[in-house]
C-alpha atoms as a PDB file:
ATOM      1  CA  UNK A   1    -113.268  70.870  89.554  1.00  0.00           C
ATOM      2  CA  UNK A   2    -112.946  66.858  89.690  1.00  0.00           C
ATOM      3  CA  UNK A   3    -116.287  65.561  90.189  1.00  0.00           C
ATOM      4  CA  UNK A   4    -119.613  66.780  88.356  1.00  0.00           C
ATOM      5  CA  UNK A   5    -121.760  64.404  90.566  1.00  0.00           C
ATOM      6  CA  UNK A   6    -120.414  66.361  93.675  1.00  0.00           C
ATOM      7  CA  UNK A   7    -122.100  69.531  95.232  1.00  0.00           C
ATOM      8  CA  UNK A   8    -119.467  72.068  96.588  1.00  0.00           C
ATOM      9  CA  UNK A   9    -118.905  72.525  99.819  1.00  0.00           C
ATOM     10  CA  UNK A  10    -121.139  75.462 100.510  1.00  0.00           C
ATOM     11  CA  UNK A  11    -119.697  76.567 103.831  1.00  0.00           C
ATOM     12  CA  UNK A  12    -116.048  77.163 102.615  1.00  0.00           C
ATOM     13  CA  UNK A  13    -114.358  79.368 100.035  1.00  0.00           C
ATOM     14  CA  UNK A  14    -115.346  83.101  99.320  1.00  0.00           C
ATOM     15  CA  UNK A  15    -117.212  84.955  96.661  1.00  0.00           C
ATOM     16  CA  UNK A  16    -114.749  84.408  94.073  1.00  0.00           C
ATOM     17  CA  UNK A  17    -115.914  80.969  92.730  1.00  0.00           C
ATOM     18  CA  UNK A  18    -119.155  79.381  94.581  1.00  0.00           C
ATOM     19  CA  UNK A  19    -121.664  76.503  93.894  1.00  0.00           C
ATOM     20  CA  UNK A  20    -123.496  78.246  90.832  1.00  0.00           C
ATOM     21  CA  UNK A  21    -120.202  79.383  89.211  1.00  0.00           C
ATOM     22  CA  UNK A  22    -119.343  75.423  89.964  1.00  0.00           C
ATOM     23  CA  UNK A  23    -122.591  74.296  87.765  1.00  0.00           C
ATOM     24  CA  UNK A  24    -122.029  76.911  85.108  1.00  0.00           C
ATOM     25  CA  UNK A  25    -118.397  75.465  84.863  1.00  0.00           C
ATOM     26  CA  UNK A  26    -119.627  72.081  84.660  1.00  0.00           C
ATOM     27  CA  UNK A  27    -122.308  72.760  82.234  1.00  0.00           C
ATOM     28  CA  UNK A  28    -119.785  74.830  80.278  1.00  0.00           C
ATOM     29  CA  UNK A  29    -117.767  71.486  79.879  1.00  0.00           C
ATOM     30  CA  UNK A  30    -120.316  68.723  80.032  1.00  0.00           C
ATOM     31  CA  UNK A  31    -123.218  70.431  78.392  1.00  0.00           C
ATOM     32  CA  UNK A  32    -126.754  68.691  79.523  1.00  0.00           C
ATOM     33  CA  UNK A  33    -124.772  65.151  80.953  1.00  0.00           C
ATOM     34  CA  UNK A  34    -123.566  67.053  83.940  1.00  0.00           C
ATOM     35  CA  UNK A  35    -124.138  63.979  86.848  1.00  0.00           C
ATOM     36  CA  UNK A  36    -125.246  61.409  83.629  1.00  0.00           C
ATOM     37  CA  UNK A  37    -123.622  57.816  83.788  1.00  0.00           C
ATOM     38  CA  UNK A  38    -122.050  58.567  80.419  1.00  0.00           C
ATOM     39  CA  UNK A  39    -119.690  60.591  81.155  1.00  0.00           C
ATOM     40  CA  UNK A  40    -116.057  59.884  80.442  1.00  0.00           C
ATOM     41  CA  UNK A  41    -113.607  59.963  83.348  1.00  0.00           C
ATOM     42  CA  UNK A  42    -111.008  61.891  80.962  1.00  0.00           C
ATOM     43  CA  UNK A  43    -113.948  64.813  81.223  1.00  0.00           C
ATOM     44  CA  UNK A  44    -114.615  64.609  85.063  1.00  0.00           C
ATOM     45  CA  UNK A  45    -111.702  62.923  86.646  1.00  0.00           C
ATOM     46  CA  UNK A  46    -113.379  62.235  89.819  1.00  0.00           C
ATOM     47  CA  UNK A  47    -114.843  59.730  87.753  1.00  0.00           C
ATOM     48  CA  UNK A  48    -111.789  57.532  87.545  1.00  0.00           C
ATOM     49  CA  UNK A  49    -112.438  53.914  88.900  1.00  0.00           C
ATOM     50  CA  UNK A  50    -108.994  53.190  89.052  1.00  0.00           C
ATOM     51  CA  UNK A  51    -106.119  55.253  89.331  1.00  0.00           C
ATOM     52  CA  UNK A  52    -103.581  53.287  89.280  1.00  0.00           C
ATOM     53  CA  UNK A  53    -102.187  53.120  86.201  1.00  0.00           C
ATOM     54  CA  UNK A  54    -102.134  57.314  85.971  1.00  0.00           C
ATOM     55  CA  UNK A  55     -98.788  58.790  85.546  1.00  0.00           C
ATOM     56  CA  UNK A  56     -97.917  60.686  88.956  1.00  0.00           C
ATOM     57  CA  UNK A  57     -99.676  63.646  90.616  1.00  0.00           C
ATOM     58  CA  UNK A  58     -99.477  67.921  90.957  1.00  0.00           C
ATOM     59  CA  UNK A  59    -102.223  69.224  92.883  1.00  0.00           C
ATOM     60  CA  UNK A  60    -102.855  72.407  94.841  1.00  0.00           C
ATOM     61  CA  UNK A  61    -105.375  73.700  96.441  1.00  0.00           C
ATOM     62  CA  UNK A  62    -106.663  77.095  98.575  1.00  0.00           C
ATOM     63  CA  UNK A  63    -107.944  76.116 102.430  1.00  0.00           C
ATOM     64  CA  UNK A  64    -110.803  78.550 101.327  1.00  0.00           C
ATOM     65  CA  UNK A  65    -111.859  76.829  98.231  1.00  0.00           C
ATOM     66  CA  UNK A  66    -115.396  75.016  98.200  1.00  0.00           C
ATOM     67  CA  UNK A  67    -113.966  72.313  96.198  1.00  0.00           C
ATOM     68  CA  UNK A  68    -110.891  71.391  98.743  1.00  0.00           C
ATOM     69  CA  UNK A  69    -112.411  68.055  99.785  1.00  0.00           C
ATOM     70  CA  UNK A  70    -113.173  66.522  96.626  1.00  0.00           C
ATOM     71  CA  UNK A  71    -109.817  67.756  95.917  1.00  0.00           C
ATOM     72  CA  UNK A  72    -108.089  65.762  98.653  1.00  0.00           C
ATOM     73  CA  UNK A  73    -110.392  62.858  98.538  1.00  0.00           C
ATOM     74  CA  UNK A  74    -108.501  62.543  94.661  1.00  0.00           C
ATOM     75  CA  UNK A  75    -105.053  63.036  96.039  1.00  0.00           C
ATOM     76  CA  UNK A  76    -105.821  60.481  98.862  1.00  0.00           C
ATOM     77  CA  UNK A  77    -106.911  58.436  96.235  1.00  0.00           C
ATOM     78  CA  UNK A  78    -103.386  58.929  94.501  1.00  0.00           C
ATOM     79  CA  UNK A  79    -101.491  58.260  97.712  1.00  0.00           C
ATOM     80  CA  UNK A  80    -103.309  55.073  98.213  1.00  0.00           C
ATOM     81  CA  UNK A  81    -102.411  53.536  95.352  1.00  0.00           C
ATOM     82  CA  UNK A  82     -98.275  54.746  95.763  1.00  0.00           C
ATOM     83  CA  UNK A  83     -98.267  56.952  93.022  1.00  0.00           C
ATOM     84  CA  UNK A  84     -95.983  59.736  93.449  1.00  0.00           C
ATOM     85  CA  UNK A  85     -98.018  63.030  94.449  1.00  0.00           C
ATOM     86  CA  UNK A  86     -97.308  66.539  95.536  1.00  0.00           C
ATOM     87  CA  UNK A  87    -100.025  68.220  96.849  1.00  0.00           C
ATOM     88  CA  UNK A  88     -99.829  71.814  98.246  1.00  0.00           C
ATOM     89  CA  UNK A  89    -102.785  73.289 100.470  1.00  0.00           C
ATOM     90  CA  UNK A  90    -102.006  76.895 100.629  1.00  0.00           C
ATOM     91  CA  UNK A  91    -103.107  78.345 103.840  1.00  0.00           C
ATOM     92  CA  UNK A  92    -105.577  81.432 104.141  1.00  0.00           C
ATOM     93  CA  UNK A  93    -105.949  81.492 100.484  1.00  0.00           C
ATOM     94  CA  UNK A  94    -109.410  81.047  98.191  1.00  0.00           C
ATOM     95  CA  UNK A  95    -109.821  80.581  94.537  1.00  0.00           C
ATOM     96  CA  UNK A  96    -108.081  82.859  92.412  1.00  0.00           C
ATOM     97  CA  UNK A  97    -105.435  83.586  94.927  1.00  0.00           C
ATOM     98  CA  UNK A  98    -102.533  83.988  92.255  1.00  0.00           C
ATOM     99  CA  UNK A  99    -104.059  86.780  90.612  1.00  0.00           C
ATOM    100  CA  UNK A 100    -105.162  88.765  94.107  1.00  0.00           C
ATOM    101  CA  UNK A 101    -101.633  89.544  95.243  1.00  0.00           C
ATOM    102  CA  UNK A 102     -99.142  88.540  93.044  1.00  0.00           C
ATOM    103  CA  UNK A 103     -95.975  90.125  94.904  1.00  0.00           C
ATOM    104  CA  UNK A 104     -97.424  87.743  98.042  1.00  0.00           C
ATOM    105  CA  UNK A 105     -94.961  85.152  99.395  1.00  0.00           C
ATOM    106  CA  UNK A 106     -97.418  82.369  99.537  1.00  0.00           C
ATOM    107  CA  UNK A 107     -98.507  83.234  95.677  1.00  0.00           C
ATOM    108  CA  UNK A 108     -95.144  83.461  94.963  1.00  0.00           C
ATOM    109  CA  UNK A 109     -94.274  80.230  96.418  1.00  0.00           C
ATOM    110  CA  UNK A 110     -97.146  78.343  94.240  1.00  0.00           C
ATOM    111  CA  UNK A 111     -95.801  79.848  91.567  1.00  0.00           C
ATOM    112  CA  UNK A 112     -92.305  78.347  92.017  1.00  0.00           C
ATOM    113  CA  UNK A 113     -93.868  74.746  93.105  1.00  0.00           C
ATOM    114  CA  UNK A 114     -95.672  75.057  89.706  1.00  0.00           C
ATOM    115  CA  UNK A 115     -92.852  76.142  87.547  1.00  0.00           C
ATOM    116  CA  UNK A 116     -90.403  73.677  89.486  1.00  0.00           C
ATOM    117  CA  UNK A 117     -93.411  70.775  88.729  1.00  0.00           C
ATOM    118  CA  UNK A 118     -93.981  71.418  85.048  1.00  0.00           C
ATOM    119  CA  UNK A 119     -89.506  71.680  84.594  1.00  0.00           C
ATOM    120  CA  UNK A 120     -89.609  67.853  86.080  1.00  0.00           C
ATOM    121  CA  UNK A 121     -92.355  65.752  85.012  1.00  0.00           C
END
């Protein structure tokens, strides 16, 4: 979740996390500004006018997950601007994937991208 002014792609992702989960999140966080002007890009980083003076980038993201293209419309952003980003879309998967088969080699890959990305930044 980058963008509170976005709606989720309805078509994608499965019943694990959809559009009304995405608003409760968002409410959850924002309270009543969700989509208001005042809200601070450090709360809804979608929000970020500039991003290049952001220290570099970790992202990953499930193909099935109704927020994959705000997600790669911020790593694009990222890229643009040469800051140094790793970006992983994990194939087949939706939200929650790390908890539906943890013994899975794709989980289990994540899992070592994000351990190996936390041990080096």
């Amino acid at each position: 979740m980058l963008d509170d002014k976005k709606k989720p792609d309805h078509t994608r992702g499965l019943a694990f996390w959809d559009a009304d989960d995405n608003v409760t999140g968002w409410t959850a966080h924002l309270w009543n500004n969700v989509g208001a002007e005042n809200v601070s890009e450090y709360a809804a980083p979608a929000r970020t006018r500039s991003v290049e003076d952001l220290p570099r980038l970790y992202l990953e993201c499930p193909q099935l997950d109704i927020l994959l293209q705000e997600n790669l419309e911020y790593v694009r952003r990222f890229g643009e601007a040469n800051i140094s980003t790793e970006f992983h879309l994990y194939e087949g998967l939706t939200y929650g994937f790390a908890g539906l088969a943890p013994t899975a080699v794709s989980i289990q890959r994540a899992r070592q991208n994000r351990i190996r990305a936390m041990t080096t930044f």
